[in-house]
PDB file of N, CA and C in Angstrom:
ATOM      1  N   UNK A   1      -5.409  22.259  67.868  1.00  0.00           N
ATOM      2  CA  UNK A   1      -5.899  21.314  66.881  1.00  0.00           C
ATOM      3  C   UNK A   1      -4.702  20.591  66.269  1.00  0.00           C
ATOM      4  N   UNK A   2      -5.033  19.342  66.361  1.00  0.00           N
ATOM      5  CA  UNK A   2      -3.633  18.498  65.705  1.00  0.00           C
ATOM      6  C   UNK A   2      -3.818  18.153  64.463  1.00  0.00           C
ATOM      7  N   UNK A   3      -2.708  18.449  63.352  1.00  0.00           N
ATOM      8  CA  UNK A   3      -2.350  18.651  61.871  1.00  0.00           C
ATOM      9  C   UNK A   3      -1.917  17.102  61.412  1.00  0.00           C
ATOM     10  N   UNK A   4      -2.691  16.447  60.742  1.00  0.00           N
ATOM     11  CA  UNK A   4      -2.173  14.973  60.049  1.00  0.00           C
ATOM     12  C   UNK A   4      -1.012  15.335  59.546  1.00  0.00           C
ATOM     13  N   UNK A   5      -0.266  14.029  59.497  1.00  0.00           N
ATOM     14  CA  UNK A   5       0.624  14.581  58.451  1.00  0.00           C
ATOM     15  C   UNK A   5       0.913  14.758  57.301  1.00  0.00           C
ATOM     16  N   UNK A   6      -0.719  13.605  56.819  1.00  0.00           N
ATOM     17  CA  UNK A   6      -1.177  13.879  55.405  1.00  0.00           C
ATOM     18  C   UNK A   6      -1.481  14.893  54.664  1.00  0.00           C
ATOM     19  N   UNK A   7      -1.968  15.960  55.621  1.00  0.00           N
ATOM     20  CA  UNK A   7      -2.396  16.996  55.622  1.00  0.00           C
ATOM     21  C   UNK A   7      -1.419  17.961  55.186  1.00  0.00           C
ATOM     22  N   UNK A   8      -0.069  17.989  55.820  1.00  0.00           N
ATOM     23  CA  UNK A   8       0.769  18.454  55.198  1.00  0.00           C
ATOM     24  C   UNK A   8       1.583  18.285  54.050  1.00  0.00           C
ATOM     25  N   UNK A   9       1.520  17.242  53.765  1.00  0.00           N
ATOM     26  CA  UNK A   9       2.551  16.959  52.472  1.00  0.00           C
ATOM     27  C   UNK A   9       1.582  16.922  51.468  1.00  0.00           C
ATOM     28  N   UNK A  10       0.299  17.641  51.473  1.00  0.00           N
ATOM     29  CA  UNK A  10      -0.674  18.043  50.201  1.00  0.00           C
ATOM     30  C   UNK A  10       0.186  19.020  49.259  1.00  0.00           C
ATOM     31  N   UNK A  11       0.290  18.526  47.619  1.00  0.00           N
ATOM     32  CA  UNK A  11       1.120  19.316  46.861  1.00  0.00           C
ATOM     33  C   UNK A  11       0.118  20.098  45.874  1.00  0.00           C
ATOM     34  N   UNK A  12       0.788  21.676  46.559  1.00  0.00           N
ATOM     35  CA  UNK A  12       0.037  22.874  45.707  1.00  0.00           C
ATOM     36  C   UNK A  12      -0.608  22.162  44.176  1.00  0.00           C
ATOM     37  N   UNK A  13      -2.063  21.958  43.955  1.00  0.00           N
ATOM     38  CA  UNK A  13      -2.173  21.843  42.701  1.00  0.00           C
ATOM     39  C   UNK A  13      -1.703  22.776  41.207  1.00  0.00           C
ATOM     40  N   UNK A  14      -1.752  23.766  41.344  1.00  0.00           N
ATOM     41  CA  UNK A  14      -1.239  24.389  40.718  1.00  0.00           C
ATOM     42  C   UNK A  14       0.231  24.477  40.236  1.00  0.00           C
ATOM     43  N   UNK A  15       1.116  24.404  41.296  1.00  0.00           N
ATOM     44  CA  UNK A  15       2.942  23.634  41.194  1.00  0.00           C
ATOM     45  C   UNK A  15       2.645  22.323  40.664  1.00  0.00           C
ATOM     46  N   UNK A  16       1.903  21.334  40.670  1.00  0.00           N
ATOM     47  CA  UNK A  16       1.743  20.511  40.487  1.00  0.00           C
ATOM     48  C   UNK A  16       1.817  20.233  38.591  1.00  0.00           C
ATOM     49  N   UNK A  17       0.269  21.420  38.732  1.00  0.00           N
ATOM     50  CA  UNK A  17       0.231  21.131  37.069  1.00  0.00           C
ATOM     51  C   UNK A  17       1.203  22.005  35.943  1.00  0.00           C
ATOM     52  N   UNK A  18       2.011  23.170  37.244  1.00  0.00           N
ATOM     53  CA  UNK A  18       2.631  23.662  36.149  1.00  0.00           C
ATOM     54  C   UNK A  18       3.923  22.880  35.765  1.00  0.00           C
ATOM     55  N   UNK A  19       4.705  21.868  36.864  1.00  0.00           N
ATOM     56  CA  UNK A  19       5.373  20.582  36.269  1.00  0.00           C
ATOM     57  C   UNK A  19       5.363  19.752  35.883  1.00  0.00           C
ATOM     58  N   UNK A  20       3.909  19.209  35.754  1.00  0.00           N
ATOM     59  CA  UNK A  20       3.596  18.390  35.049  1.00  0.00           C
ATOM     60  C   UNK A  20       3.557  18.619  33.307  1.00  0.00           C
ATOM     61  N   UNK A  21       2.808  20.051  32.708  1.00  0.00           N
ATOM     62  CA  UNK A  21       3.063  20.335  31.709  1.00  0.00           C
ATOM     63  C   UNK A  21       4.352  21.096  31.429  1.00  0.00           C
ATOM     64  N   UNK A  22       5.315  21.637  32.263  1.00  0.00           N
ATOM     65  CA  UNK A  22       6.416  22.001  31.530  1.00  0.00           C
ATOM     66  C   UNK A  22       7.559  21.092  31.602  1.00  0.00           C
ATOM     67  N   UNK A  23       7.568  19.933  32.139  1.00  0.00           N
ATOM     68  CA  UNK A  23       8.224  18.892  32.468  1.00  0.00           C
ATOM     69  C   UNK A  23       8.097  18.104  31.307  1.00  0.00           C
ATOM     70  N   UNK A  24       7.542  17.914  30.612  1.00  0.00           N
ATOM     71  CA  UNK A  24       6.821  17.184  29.269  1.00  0.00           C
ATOM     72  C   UNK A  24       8.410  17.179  28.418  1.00  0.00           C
ATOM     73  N   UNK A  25       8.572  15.841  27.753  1.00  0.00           N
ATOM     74  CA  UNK A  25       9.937  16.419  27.306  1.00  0.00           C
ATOM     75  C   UNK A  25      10.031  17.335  26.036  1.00  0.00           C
ATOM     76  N   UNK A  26      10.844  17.938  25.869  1.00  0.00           N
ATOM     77  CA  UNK A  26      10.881  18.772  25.058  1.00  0.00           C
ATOM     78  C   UNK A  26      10.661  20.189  25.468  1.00  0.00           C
ATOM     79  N   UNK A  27       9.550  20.457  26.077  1.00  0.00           N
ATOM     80  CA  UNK A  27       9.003  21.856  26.443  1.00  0.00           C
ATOM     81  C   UNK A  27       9.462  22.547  26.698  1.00  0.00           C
ATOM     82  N   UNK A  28      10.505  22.397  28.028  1.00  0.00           N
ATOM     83  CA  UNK A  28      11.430  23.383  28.130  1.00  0.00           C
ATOM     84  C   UNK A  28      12.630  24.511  27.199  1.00  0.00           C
ATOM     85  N   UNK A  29      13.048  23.013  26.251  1.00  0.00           N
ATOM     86  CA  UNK A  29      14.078  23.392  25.264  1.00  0.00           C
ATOM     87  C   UNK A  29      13.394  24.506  24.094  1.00  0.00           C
ATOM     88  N   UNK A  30      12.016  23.845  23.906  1.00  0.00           N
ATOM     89  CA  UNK A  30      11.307  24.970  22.514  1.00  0.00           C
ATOM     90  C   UNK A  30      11.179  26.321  23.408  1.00  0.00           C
ATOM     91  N   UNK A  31      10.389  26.325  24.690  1.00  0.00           N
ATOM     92  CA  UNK A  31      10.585  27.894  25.601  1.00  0.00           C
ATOM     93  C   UNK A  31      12.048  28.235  25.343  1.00  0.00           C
ATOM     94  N   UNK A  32      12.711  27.355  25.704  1.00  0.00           N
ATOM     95  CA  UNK A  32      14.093  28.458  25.257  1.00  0.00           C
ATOM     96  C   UNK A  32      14.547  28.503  24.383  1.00  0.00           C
ATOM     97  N   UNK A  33      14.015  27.879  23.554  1.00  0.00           N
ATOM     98  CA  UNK A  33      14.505  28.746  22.341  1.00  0.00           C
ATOM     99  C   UNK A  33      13.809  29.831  21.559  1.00  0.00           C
ATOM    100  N   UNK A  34      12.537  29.687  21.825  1.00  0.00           N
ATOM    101  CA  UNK A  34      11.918  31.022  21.321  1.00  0.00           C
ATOM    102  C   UNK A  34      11.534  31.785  22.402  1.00  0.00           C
ATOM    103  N   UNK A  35      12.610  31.819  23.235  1.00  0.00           N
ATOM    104  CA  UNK A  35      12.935  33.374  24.133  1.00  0.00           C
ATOM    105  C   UNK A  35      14.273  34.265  22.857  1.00  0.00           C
ATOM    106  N   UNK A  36      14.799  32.977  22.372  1.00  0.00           N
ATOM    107  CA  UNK A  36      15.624  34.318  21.514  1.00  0.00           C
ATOM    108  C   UNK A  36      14.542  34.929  20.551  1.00  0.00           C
ATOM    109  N   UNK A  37      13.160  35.342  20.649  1.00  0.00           N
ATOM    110  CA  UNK A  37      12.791  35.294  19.121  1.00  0.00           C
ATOM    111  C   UNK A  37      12.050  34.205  18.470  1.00  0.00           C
ATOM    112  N   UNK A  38      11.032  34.888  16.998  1.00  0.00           N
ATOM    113  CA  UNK A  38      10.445  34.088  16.454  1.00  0.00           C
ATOM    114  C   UNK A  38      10.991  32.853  15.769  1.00  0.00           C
ATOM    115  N   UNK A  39      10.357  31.956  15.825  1.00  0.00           N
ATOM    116  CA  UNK A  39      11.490  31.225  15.153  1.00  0.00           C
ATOM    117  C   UNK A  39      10.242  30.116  14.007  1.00  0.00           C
ATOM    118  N   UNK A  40      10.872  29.957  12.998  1.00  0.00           N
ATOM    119  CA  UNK A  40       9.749  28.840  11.921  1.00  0.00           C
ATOM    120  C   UNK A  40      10.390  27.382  12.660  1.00  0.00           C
ATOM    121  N   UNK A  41       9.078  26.346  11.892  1.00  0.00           N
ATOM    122  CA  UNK A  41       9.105  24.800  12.501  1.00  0.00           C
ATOM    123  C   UNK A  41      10.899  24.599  11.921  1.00  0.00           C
ATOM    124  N   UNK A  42      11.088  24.705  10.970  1.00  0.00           N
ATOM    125  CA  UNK A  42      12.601  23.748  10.430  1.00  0.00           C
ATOM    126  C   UNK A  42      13.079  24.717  11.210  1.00  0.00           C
ATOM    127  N   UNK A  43      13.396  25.789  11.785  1.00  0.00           N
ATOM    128  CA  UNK A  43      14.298  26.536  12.604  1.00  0.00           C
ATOM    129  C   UNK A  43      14.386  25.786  13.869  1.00  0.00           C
ATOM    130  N   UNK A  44      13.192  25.563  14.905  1.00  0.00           N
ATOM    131  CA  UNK A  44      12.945  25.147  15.870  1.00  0.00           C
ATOM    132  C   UNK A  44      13.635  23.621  16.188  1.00  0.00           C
ATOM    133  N   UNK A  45      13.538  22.892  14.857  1.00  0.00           N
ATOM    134  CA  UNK A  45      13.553  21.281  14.756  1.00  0.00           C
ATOM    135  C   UNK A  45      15.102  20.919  14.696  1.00  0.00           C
ATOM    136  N   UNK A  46      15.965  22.306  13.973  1.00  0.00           N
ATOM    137  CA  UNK A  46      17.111  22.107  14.041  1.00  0.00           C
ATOM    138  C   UNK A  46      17.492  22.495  15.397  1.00  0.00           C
ATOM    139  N   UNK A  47      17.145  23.431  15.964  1.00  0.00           N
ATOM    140  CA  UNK A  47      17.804  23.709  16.978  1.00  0.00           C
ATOM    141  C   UNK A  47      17.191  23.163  18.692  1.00  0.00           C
ATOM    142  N   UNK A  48      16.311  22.424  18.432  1.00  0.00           N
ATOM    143  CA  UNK A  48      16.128  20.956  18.697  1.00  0.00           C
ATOM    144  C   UNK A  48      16.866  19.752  18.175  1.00  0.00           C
ATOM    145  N   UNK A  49      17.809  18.887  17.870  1.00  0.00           N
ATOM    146  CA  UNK A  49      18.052  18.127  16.670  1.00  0.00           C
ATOM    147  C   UNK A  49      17.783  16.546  16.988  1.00  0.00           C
ATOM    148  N   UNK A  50      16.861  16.181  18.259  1.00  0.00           N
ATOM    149  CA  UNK A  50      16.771  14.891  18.689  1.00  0.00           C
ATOM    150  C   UNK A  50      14.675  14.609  18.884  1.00  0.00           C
ATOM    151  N   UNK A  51      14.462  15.526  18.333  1.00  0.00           N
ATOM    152  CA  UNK A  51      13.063  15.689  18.629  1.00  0.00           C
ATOM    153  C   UNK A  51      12.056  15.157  17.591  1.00  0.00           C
ATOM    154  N   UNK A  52      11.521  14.731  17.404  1.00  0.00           N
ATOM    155  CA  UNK A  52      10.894  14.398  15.741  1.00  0.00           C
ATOM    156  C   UNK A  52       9.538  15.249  15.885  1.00  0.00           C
ATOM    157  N   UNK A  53      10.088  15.367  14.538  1.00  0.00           N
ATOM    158  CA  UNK A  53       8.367  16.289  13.653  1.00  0.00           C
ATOM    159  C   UNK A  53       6.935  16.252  14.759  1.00  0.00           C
ATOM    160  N   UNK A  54       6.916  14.895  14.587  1.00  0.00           N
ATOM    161  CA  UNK A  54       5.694  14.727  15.467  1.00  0.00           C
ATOM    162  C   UNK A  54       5.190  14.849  16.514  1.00  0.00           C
ATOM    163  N   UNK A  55       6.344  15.186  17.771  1.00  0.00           N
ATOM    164  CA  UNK A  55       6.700  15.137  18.875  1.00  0.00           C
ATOM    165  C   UNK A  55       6.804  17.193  18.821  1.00  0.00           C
ATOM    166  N   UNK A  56       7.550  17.832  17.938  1.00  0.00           N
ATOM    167  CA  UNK A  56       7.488  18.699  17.616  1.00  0.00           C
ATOM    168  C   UNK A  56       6.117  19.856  17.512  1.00  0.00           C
ATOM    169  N   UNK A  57       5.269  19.026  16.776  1.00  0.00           N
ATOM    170  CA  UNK A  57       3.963  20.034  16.067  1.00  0.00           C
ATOM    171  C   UNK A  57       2.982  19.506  17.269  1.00  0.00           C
ATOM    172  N   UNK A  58       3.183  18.156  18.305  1.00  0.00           N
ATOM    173  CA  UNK A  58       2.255  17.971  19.547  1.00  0.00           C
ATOM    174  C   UNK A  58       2.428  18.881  20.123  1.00  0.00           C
ATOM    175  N   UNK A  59       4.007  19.308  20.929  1.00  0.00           N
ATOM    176  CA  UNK A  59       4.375  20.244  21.849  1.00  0.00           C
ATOM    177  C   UNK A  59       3.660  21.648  21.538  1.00  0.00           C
ATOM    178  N   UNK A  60       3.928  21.951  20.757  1.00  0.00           N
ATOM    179  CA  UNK A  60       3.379  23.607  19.716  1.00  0.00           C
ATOM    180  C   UNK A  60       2.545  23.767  20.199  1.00  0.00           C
ATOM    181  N   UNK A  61       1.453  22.847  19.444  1.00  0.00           N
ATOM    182  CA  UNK A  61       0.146  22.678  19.511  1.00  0.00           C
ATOM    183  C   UNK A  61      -0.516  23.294  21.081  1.00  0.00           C
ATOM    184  N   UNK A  62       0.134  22.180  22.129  1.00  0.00           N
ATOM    185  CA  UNK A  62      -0.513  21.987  23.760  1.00  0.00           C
ATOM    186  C   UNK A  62      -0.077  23.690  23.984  1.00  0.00           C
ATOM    187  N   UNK A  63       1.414  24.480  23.658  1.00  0.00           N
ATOM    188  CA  UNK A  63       1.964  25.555  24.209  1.00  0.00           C
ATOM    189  C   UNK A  63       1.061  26.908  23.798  1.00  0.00           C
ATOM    190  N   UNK A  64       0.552  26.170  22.444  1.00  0.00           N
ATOM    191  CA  UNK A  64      -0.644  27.205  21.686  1.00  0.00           C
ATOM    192  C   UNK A  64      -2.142  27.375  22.669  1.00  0.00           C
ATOM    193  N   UNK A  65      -2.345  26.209  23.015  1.00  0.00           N
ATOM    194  CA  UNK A  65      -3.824  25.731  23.737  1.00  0.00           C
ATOM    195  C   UNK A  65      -3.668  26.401  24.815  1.00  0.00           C
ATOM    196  N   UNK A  66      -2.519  26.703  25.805  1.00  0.00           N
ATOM    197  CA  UNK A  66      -2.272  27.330  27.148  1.00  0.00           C
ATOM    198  C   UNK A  66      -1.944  28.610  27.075  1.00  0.00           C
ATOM    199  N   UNK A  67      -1.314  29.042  25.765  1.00  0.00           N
ATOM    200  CA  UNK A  67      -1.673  30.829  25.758  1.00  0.00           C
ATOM    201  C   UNK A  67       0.011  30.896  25.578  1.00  0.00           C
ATOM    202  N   UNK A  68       1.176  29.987  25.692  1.00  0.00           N
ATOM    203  CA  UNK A  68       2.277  30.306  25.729  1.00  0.00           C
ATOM    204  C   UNK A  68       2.839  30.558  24.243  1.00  0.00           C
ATOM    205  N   UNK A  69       2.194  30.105  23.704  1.00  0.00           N
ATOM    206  CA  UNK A  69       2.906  30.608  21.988  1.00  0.00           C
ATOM    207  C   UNK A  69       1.803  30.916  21.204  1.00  0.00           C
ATOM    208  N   UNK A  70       1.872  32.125  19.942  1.00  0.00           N
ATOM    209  CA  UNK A  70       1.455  32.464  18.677  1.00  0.00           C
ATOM    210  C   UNK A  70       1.887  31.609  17.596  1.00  0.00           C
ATOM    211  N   UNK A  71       0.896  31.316  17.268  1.00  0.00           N
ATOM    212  CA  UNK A  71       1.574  30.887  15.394  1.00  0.00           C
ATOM    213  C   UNK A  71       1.179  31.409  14.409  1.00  0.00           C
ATOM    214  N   UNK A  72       1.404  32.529  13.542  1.00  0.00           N
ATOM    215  CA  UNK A  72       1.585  33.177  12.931  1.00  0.00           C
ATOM    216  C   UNK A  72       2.091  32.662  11.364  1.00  0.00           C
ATOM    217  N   UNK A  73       0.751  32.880  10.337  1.00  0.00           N
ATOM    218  CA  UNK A  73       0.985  32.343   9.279  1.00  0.00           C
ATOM    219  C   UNK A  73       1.075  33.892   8.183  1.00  0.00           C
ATOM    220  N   UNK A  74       1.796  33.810   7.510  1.00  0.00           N
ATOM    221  CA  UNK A  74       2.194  35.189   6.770  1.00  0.00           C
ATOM    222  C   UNK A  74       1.808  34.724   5.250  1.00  0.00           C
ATOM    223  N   UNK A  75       0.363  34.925   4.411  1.00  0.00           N
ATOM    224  CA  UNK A  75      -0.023  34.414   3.309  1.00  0.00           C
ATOM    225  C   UNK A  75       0.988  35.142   1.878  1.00  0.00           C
ATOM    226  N   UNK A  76       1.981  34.182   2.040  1.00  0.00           N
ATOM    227  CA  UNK A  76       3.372  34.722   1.115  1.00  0.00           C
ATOM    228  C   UNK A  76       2.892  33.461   0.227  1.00  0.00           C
ATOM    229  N   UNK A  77       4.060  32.887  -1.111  1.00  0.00           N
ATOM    230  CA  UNK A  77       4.113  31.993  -1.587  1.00  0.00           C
ATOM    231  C   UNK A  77       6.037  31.613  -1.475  1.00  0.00           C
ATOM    232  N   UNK A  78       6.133  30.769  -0.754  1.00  0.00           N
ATOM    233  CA  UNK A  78       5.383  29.165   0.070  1.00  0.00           C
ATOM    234  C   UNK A  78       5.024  30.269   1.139  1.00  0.00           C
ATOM    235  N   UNK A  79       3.526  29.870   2.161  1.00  0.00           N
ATOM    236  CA  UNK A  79       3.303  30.149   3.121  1.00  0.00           C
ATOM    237  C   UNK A  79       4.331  30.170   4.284  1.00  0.00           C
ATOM    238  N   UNK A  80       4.639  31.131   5.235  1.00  0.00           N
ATOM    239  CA  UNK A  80       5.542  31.295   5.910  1.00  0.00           C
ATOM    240  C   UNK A  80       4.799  30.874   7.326  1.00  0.00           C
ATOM    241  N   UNK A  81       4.684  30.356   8.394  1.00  0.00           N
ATOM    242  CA  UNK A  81       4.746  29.895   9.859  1.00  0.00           C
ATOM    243  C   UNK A  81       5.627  30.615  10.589  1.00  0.00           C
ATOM    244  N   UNK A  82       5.378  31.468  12.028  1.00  0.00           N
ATOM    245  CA  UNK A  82       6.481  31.595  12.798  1.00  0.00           C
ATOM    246  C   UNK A  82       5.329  30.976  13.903  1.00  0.00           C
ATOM    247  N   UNK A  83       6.776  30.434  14.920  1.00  0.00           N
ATOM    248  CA  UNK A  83       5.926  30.448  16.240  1.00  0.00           C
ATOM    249  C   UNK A  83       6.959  31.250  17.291  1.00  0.00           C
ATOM    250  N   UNK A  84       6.240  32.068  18.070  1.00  0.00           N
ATOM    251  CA  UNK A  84       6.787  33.161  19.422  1.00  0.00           C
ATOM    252  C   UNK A  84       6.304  32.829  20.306  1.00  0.00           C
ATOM    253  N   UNK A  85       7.152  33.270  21.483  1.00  0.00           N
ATOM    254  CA  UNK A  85       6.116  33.068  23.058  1.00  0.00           C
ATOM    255  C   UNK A  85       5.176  34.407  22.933  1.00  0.00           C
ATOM    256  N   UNK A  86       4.017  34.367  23.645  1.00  0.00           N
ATOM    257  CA  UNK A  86       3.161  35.302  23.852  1.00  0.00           C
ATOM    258  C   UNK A  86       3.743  35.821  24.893  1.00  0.00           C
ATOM    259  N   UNK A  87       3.413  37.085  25.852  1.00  0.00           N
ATOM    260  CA  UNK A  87       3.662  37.688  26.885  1.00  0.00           C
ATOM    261  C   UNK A  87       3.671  36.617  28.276  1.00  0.00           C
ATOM    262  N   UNK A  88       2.640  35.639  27.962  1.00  0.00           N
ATOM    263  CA  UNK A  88       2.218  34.619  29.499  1.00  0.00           C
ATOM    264  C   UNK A  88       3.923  33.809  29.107  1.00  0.00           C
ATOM    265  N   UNK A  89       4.171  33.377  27.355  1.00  0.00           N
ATOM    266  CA  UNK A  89       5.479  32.620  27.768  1.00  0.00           C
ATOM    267  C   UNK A  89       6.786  32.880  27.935  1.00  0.00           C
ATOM    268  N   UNK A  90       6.754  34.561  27.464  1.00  0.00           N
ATOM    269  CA  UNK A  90       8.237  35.359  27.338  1.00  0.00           C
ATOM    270  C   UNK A  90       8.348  35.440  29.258  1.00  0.00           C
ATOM    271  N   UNK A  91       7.166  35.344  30.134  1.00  0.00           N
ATOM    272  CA  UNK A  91       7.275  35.724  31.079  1.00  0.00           C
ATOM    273  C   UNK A  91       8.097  34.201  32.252  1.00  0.00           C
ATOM    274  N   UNK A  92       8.132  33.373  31.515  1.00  0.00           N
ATOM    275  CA  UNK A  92       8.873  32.057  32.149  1.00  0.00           C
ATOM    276  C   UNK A  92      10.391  32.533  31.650  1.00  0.00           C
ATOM    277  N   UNK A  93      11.020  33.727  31.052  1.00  0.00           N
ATOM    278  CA  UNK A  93      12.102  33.736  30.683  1.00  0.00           C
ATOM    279  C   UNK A  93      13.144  33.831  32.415  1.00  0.00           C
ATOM    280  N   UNK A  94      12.398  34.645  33.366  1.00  0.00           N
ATOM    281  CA  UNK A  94      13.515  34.203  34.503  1.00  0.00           C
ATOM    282  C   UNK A  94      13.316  32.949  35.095  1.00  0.00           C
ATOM    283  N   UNK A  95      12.581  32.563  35.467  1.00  0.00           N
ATOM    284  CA  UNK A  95      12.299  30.824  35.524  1.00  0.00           C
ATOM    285  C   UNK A  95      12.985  30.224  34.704  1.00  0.00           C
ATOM    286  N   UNK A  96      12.903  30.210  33.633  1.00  0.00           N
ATOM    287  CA  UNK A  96      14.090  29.569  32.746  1.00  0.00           C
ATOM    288  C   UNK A  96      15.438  29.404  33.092  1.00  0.00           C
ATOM    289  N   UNK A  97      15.667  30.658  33.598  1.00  0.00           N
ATOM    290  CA  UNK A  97      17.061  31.367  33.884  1.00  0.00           C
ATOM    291  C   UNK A  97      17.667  30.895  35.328  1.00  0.00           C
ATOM    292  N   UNK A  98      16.882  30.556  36.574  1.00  0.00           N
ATOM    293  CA  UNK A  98      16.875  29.934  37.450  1.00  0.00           C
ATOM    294  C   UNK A  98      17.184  28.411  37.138  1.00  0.00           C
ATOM    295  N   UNK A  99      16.292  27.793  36.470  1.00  0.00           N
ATOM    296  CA  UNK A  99      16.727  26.868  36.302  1.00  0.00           C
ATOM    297  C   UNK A  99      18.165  26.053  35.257  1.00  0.00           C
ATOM    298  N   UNK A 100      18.108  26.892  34.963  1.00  0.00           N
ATOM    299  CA  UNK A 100      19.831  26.866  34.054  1.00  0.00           C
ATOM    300  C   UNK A 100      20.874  27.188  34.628  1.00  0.00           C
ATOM    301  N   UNK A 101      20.760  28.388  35.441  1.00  0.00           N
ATOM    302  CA  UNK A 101      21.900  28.052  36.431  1.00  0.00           C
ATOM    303  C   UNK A 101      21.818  27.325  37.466  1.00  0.00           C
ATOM    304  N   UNK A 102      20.873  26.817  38.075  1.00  0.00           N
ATOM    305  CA  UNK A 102      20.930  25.351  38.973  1.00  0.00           C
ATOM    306  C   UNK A 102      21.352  24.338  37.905  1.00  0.00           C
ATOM    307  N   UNK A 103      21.486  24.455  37.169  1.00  0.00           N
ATOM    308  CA  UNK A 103      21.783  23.237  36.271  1.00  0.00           C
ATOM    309  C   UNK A 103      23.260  22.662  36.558  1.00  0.00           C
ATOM    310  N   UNK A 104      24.023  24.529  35.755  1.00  0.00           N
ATOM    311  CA  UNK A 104      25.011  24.747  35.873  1.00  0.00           C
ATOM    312  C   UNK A 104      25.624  24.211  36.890  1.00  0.00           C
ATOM    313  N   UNK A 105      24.953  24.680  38.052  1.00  0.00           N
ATOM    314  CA  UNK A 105      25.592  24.727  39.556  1.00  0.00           C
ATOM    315  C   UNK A 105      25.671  22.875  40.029  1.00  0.00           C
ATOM    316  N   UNK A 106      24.595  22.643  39.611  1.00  0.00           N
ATOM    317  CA  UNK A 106      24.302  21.330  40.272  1.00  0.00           C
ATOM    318  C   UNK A 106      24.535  19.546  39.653  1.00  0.00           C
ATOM    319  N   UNK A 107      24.230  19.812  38.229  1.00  0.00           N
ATOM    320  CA  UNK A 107      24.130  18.530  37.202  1.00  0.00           C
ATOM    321  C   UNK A 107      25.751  18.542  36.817  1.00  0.00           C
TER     322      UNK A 107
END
């Protein structure tokens, strides 16, 4: 049986959508940074420092909707916020790690 060649260069949907949403800008940088740990929004934003607020609390938001982060409100006075990766996002920590040293290696 003969194979199109359309047929072959079909791209895994799934690879597909997982670069499409972690490709998003920003995304990557907030995963790594709350692989060190919980971290609050002004923690995150600084150690982001080119990202704005808004662009900020979108990303959260979508990483919250997919299961990759907790947000965690602690009823103190002022109310306290952390956001963490959940287990599904601590688990992109060697993926992460792959891709940082290709970075290294390559950019």
């Amino acid at each position: 049986m003969k194979v199109k060649m359309a047929e072959l260069s079909v791209i895994c949907p799934k690879f597909e959508e997982t670069f499409s949403f972690l490709g998003k800008k920003w995304m990557g940088l907030i995963i790594d940074v709350l692989l060190d740990g919980p971290k609050r929004f002004k923690d995150l934003a600084e150690s982001i420092p080119n990202v704005s607020d808004r662009v900020l609390v979108e990303r959260l938001k979508e990483l919250e909707e997919r299961e990759l982060v907790d947000r965690t409100v602690y009823p103190e006075t002022p109310v306290r916020v952390e956001y963490s990766l959940t287990e599904k996002g601590r688990d992109l920590e060697k993926a992460m790690g792959e891709v940082k040293t290709w970075g290294e290696k390559w950019l």
